[in-house]
Protein backbone atom coordinates (compact mmCIF):
# COMPACT_ATOMS: atom_id res chain seq x y z
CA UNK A 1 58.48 -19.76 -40.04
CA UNK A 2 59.79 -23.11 -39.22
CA UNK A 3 56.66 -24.88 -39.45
CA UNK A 4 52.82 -24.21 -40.55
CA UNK A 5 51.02 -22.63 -37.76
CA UNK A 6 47.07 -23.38 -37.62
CA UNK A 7 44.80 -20.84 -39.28
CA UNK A 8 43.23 -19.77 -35.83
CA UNK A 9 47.04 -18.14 -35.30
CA UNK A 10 48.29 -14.85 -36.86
CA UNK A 11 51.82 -14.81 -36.98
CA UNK A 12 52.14 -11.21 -35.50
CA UNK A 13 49.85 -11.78 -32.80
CA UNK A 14 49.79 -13.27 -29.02
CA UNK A 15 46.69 -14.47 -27.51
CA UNK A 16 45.80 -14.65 -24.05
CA UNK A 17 44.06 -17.91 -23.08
CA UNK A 18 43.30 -18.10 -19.65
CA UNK A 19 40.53 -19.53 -18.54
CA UNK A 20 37.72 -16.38 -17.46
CA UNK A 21 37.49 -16.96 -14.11
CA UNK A 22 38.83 -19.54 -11.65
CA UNK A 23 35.40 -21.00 -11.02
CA UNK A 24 35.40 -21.79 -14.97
CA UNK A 25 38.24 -23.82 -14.40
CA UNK A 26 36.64 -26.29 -11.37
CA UNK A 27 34.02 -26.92 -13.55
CA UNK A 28 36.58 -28.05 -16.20
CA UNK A 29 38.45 -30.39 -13.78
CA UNK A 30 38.41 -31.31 -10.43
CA UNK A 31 42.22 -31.21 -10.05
CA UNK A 32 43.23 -28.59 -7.24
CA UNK A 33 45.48 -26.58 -9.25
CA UNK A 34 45.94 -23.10 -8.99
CA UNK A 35 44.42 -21.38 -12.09
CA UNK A 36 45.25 -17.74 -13.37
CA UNK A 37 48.16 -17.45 -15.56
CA UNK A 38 47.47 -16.15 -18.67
CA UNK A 39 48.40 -18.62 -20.94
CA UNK A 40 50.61 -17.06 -24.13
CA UNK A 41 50.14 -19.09 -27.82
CA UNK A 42 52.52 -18.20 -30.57
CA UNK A 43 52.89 -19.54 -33.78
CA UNK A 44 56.18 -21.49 -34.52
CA UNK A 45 58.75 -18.57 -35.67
CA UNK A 46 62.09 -18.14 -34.89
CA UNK A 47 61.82 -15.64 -32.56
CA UNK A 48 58.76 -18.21 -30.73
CA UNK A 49 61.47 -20.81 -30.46
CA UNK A 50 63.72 -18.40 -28.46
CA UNK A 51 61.06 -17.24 -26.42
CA UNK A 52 59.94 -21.09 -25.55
CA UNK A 53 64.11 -21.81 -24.55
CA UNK A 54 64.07 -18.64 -22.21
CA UNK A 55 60.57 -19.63 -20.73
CA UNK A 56 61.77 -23.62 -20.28
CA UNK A 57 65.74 -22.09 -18.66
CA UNK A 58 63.23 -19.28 -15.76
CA UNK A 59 61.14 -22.78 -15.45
CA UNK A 60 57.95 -22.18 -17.48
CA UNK A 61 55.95 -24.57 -18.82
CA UNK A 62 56.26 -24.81 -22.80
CA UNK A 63 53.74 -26.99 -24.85
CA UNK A 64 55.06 -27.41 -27.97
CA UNK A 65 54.52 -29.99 -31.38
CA UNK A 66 56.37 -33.16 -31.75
CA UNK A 67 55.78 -35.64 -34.67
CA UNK A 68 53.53 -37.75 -31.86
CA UNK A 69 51.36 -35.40 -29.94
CA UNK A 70 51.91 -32.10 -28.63
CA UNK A 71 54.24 -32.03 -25.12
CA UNK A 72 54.06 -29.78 -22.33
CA UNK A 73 58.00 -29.19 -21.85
CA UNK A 74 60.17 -28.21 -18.65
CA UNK A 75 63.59 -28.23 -17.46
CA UNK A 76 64.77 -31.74 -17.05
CA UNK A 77 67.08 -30.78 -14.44
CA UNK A 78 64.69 -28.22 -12.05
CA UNK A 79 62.67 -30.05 -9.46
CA UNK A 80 60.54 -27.18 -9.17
CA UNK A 81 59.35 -27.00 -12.93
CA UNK A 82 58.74 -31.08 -12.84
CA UNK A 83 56.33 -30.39 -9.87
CA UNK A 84 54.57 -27.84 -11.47
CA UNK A 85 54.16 -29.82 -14.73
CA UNK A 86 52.84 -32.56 -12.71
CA UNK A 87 50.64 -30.00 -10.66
CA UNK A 88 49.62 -28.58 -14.24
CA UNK A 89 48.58 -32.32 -15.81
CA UNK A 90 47.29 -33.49 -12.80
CA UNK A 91 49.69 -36.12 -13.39
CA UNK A 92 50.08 -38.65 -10.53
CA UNK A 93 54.71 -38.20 -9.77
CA UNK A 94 55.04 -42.30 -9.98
CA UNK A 95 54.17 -41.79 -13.04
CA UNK A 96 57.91 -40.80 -14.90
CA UNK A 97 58.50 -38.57 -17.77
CA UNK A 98 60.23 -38.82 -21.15
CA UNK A 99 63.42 -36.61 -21.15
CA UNK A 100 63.63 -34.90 -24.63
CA UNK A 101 66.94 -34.26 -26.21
CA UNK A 102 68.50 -32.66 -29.76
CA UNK A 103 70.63 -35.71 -30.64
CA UNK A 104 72.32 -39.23 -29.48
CA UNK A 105 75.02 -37.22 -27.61
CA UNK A 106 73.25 -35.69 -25.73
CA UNK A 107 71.16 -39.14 -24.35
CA UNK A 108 74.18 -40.54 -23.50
CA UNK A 109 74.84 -37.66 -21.42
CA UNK A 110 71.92 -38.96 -19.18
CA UNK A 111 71.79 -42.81 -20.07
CA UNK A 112 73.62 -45.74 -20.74
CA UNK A 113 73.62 -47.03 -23.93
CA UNK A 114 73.99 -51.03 -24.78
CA UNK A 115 74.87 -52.10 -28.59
CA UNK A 116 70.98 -52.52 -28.56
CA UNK A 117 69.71 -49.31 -27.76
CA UNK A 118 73.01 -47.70 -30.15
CA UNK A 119 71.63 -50.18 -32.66
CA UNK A 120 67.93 -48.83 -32.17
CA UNK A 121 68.68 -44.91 -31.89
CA UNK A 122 71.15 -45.16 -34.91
CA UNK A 123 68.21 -46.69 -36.98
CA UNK A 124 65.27 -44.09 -35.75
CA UNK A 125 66.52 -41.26 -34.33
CA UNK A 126 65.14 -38.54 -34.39
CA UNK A 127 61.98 -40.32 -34.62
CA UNK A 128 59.05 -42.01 -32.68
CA UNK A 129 61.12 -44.23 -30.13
CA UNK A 130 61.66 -43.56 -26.67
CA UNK A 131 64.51 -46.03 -25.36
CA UNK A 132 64.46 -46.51 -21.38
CA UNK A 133 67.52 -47.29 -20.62
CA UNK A 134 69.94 -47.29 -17.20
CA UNK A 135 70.59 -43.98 -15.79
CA UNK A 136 74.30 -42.38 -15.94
CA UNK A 137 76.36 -41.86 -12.41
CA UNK A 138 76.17 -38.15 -13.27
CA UNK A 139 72.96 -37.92 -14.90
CA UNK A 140 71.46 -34.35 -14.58
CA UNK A 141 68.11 -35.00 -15.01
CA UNK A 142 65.97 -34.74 -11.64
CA UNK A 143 64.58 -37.85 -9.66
CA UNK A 144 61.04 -36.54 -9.78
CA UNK A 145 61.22 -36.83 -13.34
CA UNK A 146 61.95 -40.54 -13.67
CA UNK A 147 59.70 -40.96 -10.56
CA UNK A 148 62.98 -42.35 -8.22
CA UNK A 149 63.67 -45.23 -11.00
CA UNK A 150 67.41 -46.13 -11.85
CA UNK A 151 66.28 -45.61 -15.74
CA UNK A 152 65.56 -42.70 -17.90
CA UNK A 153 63.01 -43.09 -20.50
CA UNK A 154 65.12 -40.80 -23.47
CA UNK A 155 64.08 -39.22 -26.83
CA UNK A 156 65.12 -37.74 -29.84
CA UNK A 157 62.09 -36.03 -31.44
CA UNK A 158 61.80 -35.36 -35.39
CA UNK A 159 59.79 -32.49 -35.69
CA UNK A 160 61.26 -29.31 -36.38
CA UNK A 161 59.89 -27.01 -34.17
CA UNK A 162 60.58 -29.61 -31.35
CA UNK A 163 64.23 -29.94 -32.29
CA UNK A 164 64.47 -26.26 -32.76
CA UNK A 165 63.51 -25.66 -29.28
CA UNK A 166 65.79 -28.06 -27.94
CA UNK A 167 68.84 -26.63 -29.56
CA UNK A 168 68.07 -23.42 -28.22
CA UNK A 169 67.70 -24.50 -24.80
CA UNK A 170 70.52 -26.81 -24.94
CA UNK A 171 69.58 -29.31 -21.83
CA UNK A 172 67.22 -32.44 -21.77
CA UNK A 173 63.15 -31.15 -21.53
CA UNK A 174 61.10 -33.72 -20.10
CA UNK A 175 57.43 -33.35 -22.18
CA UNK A 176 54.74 -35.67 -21.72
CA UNK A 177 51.38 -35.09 -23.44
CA UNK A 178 49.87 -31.27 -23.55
CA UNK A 179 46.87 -32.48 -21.73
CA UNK A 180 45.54 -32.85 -18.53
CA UNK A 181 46.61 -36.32 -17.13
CA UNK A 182 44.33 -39.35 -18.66
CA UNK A 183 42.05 -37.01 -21.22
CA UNK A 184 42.75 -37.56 -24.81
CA UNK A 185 45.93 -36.72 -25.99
CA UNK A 186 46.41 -33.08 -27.85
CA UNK A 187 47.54 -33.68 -31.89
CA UNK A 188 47.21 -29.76 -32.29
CA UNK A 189 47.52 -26.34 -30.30
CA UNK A 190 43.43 -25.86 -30.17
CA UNK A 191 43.63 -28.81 -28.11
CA UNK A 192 46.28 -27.63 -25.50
CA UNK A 193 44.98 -24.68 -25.38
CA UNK A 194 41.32 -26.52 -24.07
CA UNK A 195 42.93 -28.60 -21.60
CA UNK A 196 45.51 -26.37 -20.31
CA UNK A 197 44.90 -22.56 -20.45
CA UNK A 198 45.55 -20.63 -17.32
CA UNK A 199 47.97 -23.18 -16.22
CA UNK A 200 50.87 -23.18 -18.41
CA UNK A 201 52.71 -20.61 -19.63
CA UNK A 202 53.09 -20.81 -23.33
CA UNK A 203 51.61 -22.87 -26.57
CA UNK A 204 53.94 -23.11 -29.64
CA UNK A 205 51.65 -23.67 -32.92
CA UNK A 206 53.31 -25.83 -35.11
CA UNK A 207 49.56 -27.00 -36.75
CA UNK A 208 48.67 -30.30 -36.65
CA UNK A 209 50.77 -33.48 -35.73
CA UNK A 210 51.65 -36.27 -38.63
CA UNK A 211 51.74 -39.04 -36.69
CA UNK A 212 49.10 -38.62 -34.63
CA UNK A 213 49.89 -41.31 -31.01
CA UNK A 214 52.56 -41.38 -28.93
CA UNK A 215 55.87 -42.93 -29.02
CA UNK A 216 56.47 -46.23 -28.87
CA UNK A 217 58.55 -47.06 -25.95
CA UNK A 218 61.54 -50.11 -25.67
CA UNK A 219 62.96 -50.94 -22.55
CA UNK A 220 66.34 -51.97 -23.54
CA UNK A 221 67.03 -54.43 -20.07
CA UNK A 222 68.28 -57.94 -20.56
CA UNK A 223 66.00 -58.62 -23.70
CA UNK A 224 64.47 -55.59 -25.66
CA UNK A 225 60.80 -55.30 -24.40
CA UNK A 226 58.05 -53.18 -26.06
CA UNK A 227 56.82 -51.45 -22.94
CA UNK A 228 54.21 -49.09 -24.66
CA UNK A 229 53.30 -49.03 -28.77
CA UNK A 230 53.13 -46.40 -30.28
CA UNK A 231 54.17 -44.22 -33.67
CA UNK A 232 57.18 -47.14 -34.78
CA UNK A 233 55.06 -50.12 -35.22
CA UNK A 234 56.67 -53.36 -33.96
CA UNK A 235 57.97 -54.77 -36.52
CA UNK A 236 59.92 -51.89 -37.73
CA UNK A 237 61.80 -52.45 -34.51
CA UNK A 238 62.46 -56.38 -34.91
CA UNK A 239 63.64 -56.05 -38.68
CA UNK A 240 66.53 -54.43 -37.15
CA UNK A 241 67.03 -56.40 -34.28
CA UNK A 242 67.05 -59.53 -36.00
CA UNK A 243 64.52 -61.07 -33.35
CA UNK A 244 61.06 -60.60 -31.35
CA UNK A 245 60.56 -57.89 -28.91
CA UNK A 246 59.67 -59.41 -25.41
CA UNK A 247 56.04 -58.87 -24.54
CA UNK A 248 55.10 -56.41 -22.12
CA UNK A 249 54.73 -56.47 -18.51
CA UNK A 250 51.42 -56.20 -17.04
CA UNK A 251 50.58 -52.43 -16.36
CA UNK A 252 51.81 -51.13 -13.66
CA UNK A 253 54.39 -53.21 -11.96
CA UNK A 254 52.92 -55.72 -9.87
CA UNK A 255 55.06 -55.51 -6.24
CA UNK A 256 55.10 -51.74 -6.34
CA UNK A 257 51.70 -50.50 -8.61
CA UNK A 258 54.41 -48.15 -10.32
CA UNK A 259 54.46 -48.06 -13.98
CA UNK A 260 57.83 -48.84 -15.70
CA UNK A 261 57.01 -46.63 -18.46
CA UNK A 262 54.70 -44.05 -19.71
CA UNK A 263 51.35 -44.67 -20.75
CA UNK A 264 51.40 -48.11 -18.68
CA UNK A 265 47.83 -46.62 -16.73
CA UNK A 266 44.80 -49.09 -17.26
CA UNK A 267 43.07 -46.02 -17.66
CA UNK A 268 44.11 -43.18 -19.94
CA UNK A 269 43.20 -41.29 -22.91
CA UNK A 270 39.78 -41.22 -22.29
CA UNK A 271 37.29 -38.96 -23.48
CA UNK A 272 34.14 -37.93 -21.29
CA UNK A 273 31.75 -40.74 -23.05
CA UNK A 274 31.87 -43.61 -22.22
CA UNK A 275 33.76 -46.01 -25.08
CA UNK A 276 32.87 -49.12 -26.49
CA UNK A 277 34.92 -51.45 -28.56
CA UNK A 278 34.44 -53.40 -31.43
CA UNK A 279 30.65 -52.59 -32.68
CA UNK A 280 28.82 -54.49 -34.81
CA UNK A 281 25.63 -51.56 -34.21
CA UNK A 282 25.26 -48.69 -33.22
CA UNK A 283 23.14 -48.12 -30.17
CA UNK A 284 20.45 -45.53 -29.09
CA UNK A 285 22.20 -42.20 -28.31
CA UNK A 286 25.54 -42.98 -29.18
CA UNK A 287 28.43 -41.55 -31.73
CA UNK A 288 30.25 -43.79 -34.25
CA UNK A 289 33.80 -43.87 -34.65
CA UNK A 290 34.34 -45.67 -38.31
CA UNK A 291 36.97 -47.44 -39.85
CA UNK A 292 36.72 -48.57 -43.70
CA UNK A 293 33.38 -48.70 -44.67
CA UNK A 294 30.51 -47.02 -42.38
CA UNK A 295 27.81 -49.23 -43.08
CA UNK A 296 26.21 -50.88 -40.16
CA UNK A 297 23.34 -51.25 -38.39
CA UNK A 298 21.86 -47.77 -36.67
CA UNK A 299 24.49 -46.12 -38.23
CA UNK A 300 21.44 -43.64 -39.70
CA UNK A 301 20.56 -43.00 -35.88
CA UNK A 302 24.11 -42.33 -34.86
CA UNK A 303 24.42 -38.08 -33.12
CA UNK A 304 27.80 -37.93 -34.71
CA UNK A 305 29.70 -40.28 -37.12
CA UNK A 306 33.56 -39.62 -37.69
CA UNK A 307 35.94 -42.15 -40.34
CA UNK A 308 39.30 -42.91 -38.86
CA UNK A 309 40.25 -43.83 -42.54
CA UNK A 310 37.35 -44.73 -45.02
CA UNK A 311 40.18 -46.58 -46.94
CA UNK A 312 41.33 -48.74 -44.03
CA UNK A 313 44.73 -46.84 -43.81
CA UNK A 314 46.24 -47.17 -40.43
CA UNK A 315 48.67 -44.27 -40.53
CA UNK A 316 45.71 -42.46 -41.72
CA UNK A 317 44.11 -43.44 -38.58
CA UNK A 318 46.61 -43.00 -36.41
CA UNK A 319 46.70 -39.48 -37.26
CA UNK A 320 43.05 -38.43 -36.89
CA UNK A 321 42.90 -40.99 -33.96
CA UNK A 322 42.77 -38.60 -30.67
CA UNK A 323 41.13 -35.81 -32.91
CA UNK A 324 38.23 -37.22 -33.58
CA UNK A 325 37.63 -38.60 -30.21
CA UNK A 326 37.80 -34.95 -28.96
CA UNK A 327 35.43 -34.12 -31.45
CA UNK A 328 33.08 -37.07 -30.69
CA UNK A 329 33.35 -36.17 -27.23
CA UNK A 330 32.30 -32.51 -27.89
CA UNK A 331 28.53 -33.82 -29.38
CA UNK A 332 27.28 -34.86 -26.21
CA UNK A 333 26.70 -38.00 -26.97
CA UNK A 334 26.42 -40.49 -23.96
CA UNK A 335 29.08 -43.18 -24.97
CA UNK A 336 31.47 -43.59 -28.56
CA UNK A 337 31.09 -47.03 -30.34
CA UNK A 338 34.16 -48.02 -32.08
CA UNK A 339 34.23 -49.81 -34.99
CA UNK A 340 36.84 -53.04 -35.42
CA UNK A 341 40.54 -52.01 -36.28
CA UNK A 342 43.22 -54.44 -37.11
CA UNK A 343 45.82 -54.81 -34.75
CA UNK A 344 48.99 -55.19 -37.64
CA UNK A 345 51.50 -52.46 -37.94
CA UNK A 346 50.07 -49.05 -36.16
CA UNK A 347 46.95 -50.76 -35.59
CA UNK A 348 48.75 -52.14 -32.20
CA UNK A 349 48.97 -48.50 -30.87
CA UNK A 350 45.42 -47.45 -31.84
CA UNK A 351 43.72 -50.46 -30.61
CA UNK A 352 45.99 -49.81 -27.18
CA UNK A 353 44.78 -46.00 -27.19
CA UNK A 354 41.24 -47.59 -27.34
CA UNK A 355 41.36 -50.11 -24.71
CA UNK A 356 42.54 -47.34 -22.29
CA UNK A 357 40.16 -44.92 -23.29
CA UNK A 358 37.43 -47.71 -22.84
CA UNK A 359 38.16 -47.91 -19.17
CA UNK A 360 37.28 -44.57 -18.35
CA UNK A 361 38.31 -41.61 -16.13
């Protein structure tokens, strides 16, 4: 086994997930997506890896574990698999993907590297940082997947399974997150699996993520800019460079309302209930999402009350981050109050996860 699968999978089994009936699956989403496949979950084996290369090369749809959040893979380079991804998320196509590859080779295969981004992706690759960088003449991967841009947002991932797959399939996958487009991101395969059943093909288990957000994402134009944080804090980034990453643009891009990045949406990983930031108390009716010490007013009133990290850790945090929201979310409970979290180190992603959930769906 190349990486511990959750308890909920046997190792010599396949379960069929699809969602009952297709009227189950309106109620779940209002996306018009055509529902019915009956979605396959394996734990990660050797045998699962090949299984997820063959699926990816006929141009299935693969959800698999990186050290961020899970991805839902497909062929880079097949049109037809990028549009059903997008028809699978719900994801809007302006909206471009990260192209997943096994090593640095292979990314300048599809992108142009500057001394920065060599400089960047020689200090943490394979690793949390997605470079978007100018596209190659020749590059292979489709339009639709970089949404008609002239740049490819490019990854190496660190997880084994991840990297295992890629080998096997040999070609860029682009994988955003296992989830339908703007719910909370997926951190295990129980998660995929409630978002996406009966409209992907497969789920590799690889258990839970370690990291627990998405990548952070560095647009390596004139100056590097921090387009999205994420798993490499910031100033990981600009000990190496020597100097300050640019601050980001506004979301989306202001002439066209396209987003130069992923994860650029006002609105995005957002549970059901409504979210509110930085409590001080903890209203009538809602849940409490901790971090460091619990005590606060009407915290004995709370319906649910979930610690990010009881010892203010922020990787900690990170990691249960989209978790417990999920779980939060599943009490019923008509909004989510959020405790204060510092904004140093991964506290920049988390507190950007929370602003986006706050606006809603």
């Amino acid at each position: 086994m190349l990486y511990r699968a959750e308890p909920h999978s046997d190792k010599n089994a396949a379960y069929s997930l699809g969602f009952r009936t297709p009227q189950e699956a309106e109620l779940r989403t209002s996306i018009p997506v055509k529902v019915g496949l009956k979605t396959q979950i394996w734990p990660a084996n050797e045998a699962t890896v090949a299984a997820a290369a063959r699926c990816l090369a006929e141009g299935g749809l693969v959800a698999f574990p990186t050290e961020t959040v899970y991805g839902l893979g497909a062929d880079a380079t097949n049109p037809a698999a990028i549009a059903r991804l997008y028809e699978a998320k719900g994801r809007p196509s302006f909206n471009p993907l990260i192209a997943h590859v096994g090593d640095t080779a292979a990314g300048e295969r599809i992108a142009r590297f500057d001394p920065t981004a060599t400089k960047l992706a020689e200090a943490f690759w394979p690793g949390p940082l997605t470079l978007v960088l100018p596209k190659t003449e020749d590059c292979a991967v489709a339009d639709l997947a970089t949404a008609g841009l002239d740049t490819i947002a490019v990854r190496v991932p660190a997880h084994p399974v991840a990297r295992a797959i890629l080998r096997a399939f040999g070609g860029p996958v682009v994988a955003p997150s296992a989830n339908l487009s703007g719910h909370v991101s997926p951190t295990s395969a129980a998660h995929v699996q409630s978002d996406l059943a009966g409209r992907i093909d497969l789920i590799v288990d690889g258990g839970a993520v370690t990291v627990g957000v998405e990548s952070t994402i560095v647009g390596c134009f004139d100056a590097p800019i921090l387009l999205r944080p994420g798993g490499l804090p910031r100033g990981e980034i600009e000990r190496v460079l020597g100097r300050p990453l640019a601050r980001p643009p506004q979301d989306p891009d202001q002439d066209t309302g396209q987003p130069l990045a992923p994860g650029m949406l006002a609105s995005h990983y957002a549970p059901r209930a409504q979210v509110r930031l930085n409590a001080e108390t903890v209203e009538a009716g809602e849940a409490l999402l901790a971090f460091g010490s619990n005590a606060m007013p009407g915290v004995d009133a709370a319906t649910a009350v979930m610690n990010l990290s009881a010892r203010g850790d922020l990787n900690e945090a990170a990691t249960h981050l989209f978790g417990y929201l999920r779980a939060l979310d599943s009490k019923g409970a008509r909004a989510i109050a959020v405790m204060p979290v510092p904004h140093h180190g991964l506290g920049e992603a988390i507190n950007d996860r929370l602003r986006r959930a706050a606006m809603g769906r």
